[in-house]
Protein backbone atom coordinates (compact mmCIF):
# COMPACT_ATOMS: atom_id res chain seq x y z
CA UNK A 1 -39.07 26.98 41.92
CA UNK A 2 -35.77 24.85 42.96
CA UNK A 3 -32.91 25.00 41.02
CA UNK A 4 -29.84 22.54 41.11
CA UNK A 5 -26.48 23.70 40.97
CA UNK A 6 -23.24 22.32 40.39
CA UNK A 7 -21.23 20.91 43.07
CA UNK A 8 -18.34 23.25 43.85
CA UNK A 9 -14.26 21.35 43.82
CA UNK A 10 -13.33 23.76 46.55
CA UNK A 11 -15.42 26.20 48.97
CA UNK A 12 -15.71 29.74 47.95
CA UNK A 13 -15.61 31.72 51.17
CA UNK A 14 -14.24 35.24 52.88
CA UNK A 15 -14.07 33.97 56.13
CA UNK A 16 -13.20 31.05 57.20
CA UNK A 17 -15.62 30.18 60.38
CA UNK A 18 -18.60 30.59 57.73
CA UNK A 19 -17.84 27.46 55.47
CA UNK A 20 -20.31 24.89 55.26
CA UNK A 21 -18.49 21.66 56.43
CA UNK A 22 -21.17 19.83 54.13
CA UNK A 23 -23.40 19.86 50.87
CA UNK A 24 -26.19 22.42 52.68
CA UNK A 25 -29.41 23.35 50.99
CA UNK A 26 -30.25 27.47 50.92
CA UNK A 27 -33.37 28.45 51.65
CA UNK A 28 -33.89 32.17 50.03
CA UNK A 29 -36.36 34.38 50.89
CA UNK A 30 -36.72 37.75 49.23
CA UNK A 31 -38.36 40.54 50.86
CA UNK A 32 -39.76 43.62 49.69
CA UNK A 33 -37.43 46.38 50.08
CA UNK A 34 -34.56 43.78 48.21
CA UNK A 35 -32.65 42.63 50.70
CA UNK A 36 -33.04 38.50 51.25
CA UNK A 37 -32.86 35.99 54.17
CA UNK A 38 -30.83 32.40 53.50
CA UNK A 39 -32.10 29.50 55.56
CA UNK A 40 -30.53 26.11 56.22
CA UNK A 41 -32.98 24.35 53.87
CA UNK A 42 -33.13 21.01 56.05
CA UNK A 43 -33.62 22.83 59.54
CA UNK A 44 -34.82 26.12 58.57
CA UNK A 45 -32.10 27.58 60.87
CA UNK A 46 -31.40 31.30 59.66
CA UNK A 47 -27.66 31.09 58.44
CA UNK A 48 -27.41 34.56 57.07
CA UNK A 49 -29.73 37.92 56.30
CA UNK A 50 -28.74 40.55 53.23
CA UNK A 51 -29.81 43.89 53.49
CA UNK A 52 -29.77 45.66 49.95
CA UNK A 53 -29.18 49.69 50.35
CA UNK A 54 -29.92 52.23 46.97
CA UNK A 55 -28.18 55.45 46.64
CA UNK A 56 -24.89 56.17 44.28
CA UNK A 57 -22.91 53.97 45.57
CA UNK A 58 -25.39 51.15 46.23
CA UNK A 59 -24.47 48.08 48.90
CA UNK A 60 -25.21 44.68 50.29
CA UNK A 61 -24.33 44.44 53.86
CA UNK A 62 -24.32 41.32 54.86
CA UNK A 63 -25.43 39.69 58.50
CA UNK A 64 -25.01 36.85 59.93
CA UNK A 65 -27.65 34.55 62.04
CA UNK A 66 -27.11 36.79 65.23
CA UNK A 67 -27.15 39.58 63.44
CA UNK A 68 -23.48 40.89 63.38
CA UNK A 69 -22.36 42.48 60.26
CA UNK A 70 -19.95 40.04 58.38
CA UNK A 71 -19.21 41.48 55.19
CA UNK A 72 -20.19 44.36 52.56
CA UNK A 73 -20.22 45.35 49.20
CA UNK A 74 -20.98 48.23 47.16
CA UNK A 75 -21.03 48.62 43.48
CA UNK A 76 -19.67 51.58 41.60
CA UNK A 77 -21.08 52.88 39.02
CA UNK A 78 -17.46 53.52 36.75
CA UNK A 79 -19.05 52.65 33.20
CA UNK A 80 -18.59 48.84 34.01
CA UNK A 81 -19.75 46.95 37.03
CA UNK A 82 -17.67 47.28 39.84
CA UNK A 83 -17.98 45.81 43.13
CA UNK A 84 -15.31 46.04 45.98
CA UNK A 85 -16.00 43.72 49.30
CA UNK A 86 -15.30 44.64 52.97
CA UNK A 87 -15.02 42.30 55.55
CA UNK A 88 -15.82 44.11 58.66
CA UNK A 89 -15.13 43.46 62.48
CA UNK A 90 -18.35 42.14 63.22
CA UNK A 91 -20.47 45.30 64.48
């Protein structure tokens, strides 16, 4: 199923070298153990990969198309949700 979304004023981004420098279509593929895959939806080029990881303090990490770890976040469980965001050197 596509769904259309709203047409952002400004970018929303972390880092700056990851902005799309036009409108770009995602592509999302979900696979089984939660994480996803985002593809460029006209090229199929991977743009970025999301591994999901359980435990108490549970975490995206996400990667980007060579596989480099670009940011993560992790959700605390405080009574509310919580979710604090690390951008990381790149390993």
């Amino acid at each position: 199923m596509t769904s259309m979304l709203t047409t952002l004023d400004r970018p929303i981004c972390m880092i700056g070298s990851h902005v799309a420098t036009q409108p770009t279509t995602l592509r999302i593929k979900h696979h089984t153990k939660g994480g996803f895959t985002a593809t460029d939806g006209s090229t199929s080029k991977i743009l970025f990969n999301v591994d999901s990881r359980k435990g108490l303090a549970p975490r995206r990490v996400f990667h980007d198309a060579d596989g480099k770890t670009i940011l993560e976040m992790r959700r605390y469980l405080t009574g509310n949700e919580t979710y604090r965001s690390q951008v990381t050197n790149g390993t």
